[in-house]
PDB file of N, CA and C in Angstrom:
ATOM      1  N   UNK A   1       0.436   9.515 -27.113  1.00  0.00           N
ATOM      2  CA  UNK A   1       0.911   9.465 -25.739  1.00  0.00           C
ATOM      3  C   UNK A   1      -0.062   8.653 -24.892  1.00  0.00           C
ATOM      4  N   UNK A   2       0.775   8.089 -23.841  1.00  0.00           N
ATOM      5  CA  UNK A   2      -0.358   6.668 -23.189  1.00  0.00           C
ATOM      6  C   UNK A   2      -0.589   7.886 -22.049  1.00  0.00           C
ATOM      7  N   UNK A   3      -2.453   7.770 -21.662  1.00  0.00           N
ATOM      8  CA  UNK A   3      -3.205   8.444 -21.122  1.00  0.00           C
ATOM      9  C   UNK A   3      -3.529   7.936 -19.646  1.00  0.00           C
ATOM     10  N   UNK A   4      -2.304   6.620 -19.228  1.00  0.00           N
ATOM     11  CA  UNK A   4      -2.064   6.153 -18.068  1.00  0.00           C
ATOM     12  C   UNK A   4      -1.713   6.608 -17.085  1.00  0.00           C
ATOM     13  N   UNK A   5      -1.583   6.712 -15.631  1.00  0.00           N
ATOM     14  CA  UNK A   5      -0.954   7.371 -14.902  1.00  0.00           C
ATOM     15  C   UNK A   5      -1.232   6.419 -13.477  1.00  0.00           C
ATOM     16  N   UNK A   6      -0.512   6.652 -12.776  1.00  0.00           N
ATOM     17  CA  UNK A   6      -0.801   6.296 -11.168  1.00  0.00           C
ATOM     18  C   UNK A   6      -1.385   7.493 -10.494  1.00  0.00           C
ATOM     19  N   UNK A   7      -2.452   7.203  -9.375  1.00  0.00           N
ATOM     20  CA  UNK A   7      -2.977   8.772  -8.544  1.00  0.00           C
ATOM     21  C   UNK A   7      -3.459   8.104  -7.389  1.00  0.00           C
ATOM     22  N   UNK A   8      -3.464   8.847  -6.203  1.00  0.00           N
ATOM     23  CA  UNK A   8      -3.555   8.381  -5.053  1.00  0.00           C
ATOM     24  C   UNK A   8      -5.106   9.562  -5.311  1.00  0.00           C
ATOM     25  N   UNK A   9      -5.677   7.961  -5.159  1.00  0.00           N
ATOM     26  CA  UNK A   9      -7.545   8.154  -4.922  1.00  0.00           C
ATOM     27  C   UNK A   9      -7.835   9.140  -3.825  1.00  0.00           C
ATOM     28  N   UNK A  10      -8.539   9.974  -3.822  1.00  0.00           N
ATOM     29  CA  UNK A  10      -8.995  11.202  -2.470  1.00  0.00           C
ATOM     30  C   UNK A  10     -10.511  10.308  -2.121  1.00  0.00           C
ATOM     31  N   UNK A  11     -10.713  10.059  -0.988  1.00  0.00           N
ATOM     32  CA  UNK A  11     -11.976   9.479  -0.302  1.00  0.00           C
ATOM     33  C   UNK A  11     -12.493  10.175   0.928  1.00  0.00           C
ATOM     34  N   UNK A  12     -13.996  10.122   0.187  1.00  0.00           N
ATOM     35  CA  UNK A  12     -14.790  11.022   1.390  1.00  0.00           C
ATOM     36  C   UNK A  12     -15.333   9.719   2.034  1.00  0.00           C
ATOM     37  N   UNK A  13     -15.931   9.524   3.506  1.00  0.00           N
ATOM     38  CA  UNK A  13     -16.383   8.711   4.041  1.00  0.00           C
ATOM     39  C   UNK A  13     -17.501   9.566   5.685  1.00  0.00           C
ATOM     40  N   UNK A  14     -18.186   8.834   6.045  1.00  0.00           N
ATOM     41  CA  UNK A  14     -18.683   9.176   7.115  1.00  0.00           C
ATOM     42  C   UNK A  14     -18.576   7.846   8.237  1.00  0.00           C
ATOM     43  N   UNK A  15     -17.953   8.829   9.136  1.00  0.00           N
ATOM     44  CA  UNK A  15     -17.479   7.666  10.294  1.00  0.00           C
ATOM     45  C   UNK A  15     -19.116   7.351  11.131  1.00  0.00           C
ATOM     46  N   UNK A  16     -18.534   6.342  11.786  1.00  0.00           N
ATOM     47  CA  UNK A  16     -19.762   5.620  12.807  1.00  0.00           C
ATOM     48  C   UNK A  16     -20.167   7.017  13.538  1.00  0.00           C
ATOM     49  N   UNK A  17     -19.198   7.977  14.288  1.00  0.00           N
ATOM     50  CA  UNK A  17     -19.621   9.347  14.718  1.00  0.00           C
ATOM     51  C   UNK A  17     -20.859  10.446  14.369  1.00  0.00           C
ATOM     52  N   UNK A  18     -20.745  10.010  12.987  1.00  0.00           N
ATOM     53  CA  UNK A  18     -21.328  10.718  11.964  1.00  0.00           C
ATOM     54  C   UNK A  18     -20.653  11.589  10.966  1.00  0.00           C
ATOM     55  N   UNK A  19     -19.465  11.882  11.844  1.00  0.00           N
ATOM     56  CA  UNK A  19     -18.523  13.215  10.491  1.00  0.00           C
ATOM     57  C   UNK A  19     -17.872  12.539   9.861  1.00  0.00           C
ATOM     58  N   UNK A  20     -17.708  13.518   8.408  1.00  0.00           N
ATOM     59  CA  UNK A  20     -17.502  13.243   7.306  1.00  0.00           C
ATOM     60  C   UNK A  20     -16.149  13.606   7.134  1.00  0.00           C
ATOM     61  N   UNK A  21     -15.365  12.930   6.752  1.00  0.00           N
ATOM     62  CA  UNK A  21     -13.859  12.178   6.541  1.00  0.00           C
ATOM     63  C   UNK A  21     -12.972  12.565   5.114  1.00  0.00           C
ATOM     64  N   UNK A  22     -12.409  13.188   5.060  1.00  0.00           N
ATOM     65  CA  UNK A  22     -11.475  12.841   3.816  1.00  0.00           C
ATOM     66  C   UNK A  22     -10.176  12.832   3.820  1.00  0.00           C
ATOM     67  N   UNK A  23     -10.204  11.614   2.841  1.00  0.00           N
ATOM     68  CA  UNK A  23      -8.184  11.083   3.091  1.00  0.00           C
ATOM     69  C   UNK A  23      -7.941  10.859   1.849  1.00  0.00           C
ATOM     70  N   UNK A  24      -6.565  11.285   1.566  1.00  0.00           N
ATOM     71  CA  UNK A  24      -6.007  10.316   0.551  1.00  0.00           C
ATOM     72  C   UNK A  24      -5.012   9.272   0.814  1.00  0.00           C
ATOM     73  N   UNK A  25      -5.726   8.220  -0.349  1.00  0.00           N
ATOM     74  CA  UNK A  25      -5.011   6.842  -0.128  1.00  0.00           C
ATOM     75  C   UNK A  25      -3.312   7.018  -0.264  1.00  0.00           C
ATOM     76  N   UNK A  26      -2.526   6.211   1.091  1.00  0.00           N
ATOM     77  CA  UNK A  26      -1.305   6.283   0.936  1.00  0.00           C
ATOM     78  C   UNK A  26      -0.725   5.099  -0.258  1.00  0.00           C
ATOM     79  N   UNK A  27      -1.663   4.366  -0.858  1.00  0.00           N
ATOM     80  CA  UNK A  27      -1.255   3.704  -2.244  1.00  0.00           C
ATOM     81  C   UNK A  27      -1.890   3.976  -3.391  1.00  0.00           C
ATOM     82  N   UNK A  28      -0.513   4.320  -4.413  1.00  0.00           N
ATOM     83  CA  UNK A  28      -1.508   4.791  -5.523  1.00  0.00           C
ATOM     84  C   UNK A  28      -1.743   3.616  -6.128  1.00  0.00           C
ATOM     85  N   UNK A  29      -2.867   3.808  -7.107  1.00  0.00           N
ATOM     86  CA  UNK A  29      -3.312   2.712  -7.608  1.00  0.00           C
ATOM     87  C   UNK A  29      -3.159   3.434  -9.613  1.00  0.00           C
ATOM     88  N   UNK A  30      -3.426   2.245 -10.017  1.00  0.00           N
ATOM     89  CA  UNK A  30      -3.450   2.969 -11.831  1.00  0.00           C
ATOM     90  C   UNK A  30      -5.337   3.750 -12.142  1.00  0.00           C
ATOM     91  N   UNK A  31      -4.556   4.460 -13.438  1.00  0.00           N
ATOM     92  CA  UNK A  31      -6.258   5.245 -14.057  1.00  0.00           C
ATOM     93  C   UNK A  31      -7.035   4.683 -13.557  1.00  0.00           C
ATOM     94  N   UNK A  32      -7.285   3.377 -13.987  1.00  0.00           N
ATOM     95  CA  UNK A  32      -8.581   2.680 -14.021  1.00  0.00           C
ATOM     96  C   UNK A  32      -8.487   2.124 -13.135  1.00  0.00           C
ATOM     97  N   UNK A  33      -8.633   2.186 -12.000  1.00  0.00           N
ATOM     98  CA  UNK A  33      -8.776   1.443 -10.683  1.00  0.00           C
ATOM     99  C   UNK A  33     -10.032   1.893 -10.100  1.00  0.00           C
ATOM    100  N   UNK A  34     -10.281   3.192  -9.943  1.00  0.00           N
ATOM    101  CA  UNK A  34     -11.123   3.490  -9.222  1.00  0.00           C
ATOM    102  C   UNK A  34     -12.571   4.603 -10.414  1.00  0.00           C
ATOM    103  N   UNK A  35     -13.763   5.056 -10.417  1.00  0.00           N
ATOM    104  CA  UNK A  35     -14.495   6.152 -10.625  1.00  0.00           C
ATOM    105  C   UNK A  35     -14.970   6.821  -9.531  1.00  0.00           C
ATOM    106  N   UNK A  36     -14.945   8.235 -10.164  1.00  0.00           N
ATOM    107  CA  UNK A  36     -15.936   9.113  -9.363  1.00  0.00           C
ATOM    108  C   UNK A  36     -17.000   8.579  -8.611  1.00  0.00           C
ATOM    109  N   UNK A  37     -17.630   8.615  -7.550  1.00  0.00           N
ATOM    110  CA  UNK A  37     -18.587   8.223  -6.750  1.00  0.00           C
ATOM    111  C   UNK A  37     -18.745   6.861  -6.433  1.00  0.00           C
ATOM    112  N   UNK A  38     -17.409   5.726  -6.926  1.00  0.00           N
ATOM    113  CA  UNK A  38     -17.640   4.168  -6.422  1.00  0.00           C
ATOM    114  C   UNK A  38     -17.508   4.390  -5.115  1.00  0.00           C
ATOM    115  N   UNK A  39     -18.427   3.075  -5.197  1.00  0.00           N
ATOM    116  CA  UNK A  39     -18.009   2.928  -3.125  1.00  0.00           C
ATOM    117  C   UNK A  39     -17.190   1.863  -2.975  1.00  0.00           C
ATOM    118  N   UNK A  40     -16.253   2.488  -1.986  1.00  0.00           N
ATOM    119  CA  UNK A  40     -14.852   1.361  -1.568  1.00  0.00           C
ATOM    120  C   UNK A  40     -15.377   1.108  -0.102  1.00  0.00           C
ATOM    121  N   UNK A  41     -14.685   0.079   0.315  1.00  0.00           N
ATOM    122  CA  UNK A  41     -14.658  -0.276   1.491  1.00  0.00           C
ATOM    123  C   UNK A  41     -13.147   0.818   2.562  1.00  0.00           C
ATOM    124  N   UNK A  42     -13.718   0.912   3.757  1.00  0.00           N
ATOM    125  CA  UNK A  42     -12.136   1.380   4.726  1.00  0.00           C
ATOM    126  C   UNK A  42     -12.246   1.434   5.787  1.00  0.00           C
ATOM    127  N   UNK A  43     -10.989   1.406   5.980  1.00  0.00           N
ATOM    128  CA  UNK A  43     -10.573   1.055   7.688  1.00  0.00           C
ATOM    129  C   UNK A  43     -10.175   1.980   8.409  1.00  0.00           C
ATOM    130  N   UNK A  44     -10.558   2.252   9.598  1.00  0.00           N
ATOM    131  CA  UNK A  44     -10.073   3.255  10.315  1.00  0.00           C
ATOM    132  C   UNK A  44     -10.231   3.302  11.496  1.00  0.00           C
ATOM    133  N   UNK A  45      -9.813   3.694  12.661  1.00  0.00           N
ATOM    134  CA  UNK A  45      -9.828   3.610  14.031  1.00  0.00           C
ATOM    135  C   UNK A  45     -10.835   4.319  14.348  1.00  0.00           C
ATOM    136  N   UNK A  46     -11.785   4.445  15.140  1.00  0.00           N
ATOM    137  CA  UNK A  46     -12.965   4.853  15.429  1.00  0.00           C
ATOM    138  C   UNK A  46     -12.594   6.200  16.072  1.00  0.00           C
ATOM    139  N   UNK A  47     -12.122   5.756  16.819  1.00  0.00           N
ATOM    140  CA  UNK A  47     -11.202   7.240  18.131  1.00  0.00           C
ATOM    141  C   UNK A  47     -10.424   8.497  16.757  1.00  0.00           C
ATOM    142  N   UNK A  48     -10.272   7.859  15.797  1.00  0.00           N
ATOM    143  CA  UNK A  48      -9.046   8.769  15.022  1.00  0.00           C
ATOM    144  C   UNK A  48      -9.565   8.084  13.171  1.00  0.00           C
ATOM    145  N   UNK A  49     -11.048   8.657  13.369  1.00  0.00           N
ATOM    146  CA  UNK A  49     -11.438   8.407  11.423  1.00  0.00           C
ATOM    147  C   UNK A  49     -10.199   9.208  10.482  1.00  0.00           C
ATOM    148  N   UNK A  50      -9.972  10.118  11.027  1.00  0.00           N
ATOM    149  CA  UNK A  50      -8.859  11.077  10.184  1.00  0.00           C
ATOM    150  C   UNK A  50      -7.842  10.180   9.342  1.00  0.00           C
ATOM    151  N   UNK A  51      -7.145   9.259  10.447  1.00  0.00           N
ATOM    152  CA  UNK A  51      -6.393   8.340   9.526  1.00  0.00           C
ATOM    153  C   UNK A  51      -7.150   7.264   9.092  1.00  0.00           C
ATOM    154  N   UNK A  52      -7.303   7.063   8.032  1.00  0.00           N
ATOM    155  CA  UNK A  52      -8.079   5.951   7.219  1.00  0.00           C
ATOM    156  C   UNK A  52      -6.930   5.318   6.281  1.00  0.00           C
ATOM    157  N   UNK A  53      -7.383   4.027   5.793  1.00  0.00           N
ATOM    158  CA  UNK A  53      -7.043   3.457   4.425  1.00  0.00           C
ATOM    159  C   UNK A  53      -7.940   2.753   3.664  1.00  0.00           C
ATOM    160  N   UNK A  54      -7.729   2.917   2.371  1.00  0.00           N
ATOM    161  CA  UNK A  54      -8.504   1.448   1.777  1.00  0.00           C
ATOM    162  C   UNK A  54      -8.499   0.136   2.000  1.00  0.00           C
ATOM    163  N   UNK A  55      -9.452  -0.234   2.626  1.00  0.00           N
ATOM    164  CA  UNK A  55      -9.581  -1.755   2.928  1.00  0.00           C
ATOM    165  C   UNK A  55      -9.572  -2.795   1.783  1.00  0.00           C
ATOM    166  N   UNK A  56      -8.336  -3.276   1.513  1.00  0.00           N
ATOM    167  CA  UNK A  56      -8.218  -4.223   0.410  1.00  0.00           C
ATOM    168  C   UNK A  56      -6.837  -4.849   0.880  1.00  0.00           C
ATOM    169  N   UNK A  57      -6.510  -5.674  -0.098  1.00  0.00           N
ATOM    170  CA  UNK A  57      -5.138  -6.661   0.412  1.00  0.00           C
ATOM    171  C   UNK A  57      -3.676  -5.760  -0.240  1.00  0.00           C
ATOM    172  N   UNK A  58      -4.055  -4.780  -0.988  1.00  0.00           N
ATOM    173  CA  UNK A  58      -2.502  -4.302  -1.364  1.00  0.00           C
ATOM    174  C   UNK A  58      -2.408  -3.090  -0.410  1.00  0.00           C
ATOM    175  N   UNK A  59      -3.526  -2.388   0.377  1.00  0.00           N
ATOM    176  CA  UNK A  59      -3.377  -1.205   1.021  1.00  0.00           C
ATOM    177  C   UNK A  59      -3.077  -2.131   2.583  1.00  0.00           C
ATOM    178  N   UNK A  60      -3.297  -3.374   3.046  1.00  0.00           N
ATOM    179  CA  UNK A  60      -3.283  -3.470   4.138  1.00  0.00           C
ATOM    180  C   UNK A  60      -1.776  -5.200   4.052  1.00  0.00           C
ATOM    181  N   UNK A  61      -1.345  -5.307   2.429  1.00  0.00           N
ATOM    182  CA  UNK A  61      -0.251  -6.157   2.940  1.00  0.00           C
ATOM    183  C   UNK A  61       0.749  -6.039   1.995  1.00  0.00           C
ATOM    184  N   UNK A  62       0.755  -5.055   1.078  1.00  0.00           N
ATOM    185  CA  UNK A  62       1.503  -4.246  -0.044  1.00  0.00           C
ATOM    186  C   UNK A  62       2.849  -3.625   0.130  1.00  0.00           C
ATOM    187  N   UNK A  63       2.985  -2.843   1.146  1.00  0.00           N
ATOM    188  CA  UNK A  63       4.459  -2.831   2.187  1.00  0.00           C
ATOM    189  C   UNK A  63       4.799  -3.845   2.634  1.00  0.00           C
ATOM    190  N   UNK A  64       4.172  -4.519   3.425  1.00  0.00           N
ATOM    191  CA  UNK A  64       4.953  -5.788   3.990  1.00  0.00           C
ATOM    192  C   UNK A  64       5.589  -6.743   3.045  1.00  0.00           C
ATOM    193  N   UNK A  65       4.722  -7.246   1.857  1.00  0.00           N
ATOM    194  CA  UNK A  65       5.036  -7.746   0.891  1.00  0.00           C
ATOM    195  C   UNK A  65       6.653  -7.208   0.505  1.00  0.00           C
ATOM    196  N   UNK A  66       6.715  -5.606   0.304  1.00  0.00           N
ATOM    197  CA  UNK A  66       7.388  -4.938  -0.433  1.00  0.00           C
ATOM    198  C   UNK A  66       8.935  -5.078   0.352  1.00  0.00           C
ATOM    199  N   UNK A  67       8.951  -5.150   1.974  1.00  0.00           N
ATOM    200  CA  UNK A  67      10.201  -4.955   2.198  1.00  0.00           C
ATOM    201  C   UNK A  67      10.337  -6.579   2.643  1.00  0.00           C
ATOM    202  N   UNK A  68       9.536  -7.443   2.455  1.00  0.00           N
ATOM    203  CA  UNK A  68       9.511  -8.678   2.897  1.00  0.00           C
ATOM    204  C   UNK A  68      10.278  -9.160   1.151  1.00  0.00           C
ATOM    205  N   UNK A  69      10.009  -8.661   0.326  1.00  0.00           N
ATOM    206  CA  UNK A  69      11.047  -8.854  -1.093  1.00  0.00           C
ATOM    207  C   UNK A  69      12.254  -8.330  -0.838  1.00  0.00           C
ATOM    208  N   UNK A  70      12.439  -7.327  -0.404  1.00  0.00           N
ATOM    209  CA  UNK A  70      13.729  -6.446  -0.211  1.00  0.00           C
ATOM    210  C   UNK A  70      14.729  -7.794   0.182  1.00  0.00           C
ATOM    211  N   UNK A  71      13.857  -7.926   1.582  1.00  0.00           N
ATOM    212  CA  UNK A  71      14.473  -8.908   2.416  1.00  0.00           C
ATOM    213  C   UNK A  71      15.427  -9.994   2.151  1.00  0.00           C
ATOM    214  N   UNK A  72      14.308 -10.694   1.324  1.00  0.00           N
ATOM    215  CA  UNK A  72      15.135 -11.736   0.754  1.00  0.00           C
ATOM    216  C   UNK A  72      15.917 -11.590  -0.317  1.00  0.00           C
ATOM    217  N   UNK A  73      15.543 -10.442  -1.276  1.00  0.00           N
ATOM    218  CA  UNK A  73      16.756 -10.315  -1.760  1.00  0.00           C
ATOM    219  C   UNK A  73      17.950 -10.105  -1.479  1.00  0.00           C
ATOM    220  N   UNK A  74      17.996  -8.759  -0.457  1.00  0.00           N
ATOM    221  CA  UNK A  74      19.434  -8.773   0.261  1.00  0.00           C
ATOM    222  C   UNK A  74      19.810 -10.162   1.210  1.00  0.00           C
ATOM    223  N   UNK A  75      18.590 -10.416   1.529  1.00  0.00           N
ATOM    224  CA  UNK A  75      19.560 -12.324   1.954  1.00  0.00           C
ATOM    225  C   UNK A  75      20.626 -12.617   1.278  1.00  0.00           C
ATOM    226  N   UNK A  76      19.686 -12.670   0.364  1.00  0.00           N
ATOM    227  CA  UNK A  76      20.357 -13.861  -1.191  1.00  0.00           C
ATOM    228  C   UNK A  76      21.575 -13.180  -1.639  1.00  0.00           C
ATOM    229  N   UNK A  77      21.706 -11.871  -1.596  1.00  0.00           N
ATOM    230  CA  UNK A  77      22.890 -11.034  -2.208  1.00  0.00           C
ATOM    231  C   UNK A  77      23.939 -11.194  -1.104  1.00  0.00           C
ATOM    232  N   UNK A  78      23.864 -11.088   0.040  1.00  0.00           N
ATOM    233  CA  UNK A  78      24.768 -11.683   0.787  1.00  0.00           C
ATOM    234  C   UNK A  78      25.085 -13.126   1.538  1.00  0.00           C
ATOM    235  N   UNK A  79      24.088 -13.829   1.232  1.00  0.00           N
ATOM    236  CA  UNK A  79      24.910 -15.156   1.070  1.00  0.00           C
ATOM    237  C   UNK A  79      25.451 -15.658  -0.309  1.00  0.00           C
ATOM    238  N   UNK A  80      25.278 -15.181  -1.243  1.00  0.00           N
ATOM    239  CA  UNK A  80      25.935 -15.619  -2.829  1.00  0.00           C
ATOM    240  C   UNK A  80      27.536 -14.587  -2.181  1.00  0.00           C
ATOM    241  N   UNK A  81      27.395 -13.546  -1.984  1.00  0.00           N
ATOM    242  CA  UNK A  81      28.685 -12.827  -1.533  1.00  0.00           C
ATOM    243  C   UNK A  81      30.142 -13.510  -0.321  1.00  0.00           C
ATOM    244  N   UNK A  82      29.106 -14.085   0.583  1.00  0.00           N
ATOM    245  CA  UNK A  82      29.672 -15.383   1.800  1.00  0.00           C
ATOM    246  C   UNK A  82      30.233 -16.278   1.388  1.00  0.00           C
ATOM    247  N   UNK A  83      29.014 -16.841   0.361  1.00  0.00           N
ATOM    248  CA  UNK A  83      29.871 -18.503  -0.440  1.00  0.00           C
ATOM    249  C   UNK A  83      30.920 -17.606  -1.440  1.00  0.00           C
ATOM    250  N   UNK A  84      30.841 -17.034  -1.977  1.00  0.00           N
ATOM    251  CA  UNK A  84      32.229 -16.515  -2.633  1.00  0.00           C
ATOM    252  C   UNK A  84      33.182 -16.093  -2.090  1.00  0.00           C
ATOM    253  N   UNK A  85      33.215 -15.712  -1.214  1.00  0.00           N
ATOM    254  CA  UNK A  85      34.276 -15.465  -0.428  1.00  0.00           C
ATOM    255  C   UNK A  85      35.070 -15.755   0.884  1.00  0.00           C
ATOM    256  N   UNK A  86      33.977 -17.098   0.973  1.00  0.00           N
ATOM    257  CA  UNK A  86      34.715 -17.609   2.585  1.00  0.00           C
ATOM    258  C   UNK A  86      35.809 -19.270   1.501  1.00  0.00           C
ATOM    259  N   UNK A  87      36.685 -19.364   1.890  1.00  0.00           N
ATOM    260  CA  UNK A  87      37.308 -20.339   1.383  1.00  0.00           C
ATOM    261  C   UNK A  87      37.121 -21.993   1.840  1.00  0.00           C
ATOM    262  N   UNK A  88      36.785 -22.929   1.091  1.00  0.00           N
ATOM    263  CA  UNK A  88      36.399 -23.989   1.228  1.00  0.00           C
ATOM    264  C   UNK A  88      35.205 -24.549   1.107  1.00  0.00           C
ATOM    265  N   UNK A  89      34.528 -23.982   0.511  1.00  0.00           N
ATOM    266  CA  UNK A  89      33.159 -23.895   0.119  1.00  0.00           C
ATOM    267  C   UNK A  89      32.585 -24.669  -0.814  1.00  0.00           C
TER     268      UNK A  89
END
């Protein structure tokens, strides 16, 4: 059995405030992405450390990406649907 999995990383951090922070990442990432005690980089509003994310390019453009595909796919599915069905085309 493959010993793979996806898991949304739990991160402790200490804000500029001084208190100490823990979030889990709203993207999971695979097994081997992360170990015990690495240090990641993150982002968070100073006023509100509570909400944090991982500072990297799939936690901060990974959705957008995601419905920015949607997007164009349903474009494409309804203009292939248009040219088929408007007459004279």
């Amino acid at each position: 059995m493959d010993n793979q999995h996806a898991s949304f990383p739990r991160v402790r951090f200490r804000a500029a405030s001084g208190r100490e922070v823990t979030f889990e990442a709203g993207m999971a990432h695979g097994a081997q992405g992360w170990h015990v005690g690495e240090v990641v980089s993150v982002r968070y509003q100073v006023e509100r450390p509570e909400i944090a994310e991982l500072d990297g390019f799939v936690a901060l453009w990974g959705p957008t990406l995601v419905f920015t595909l949607l997007a164009v796919v349903l474009v494409g599915v309804g203009i292939s649907l248009w040219l088929e069905f408007v007459p004279g085309l």
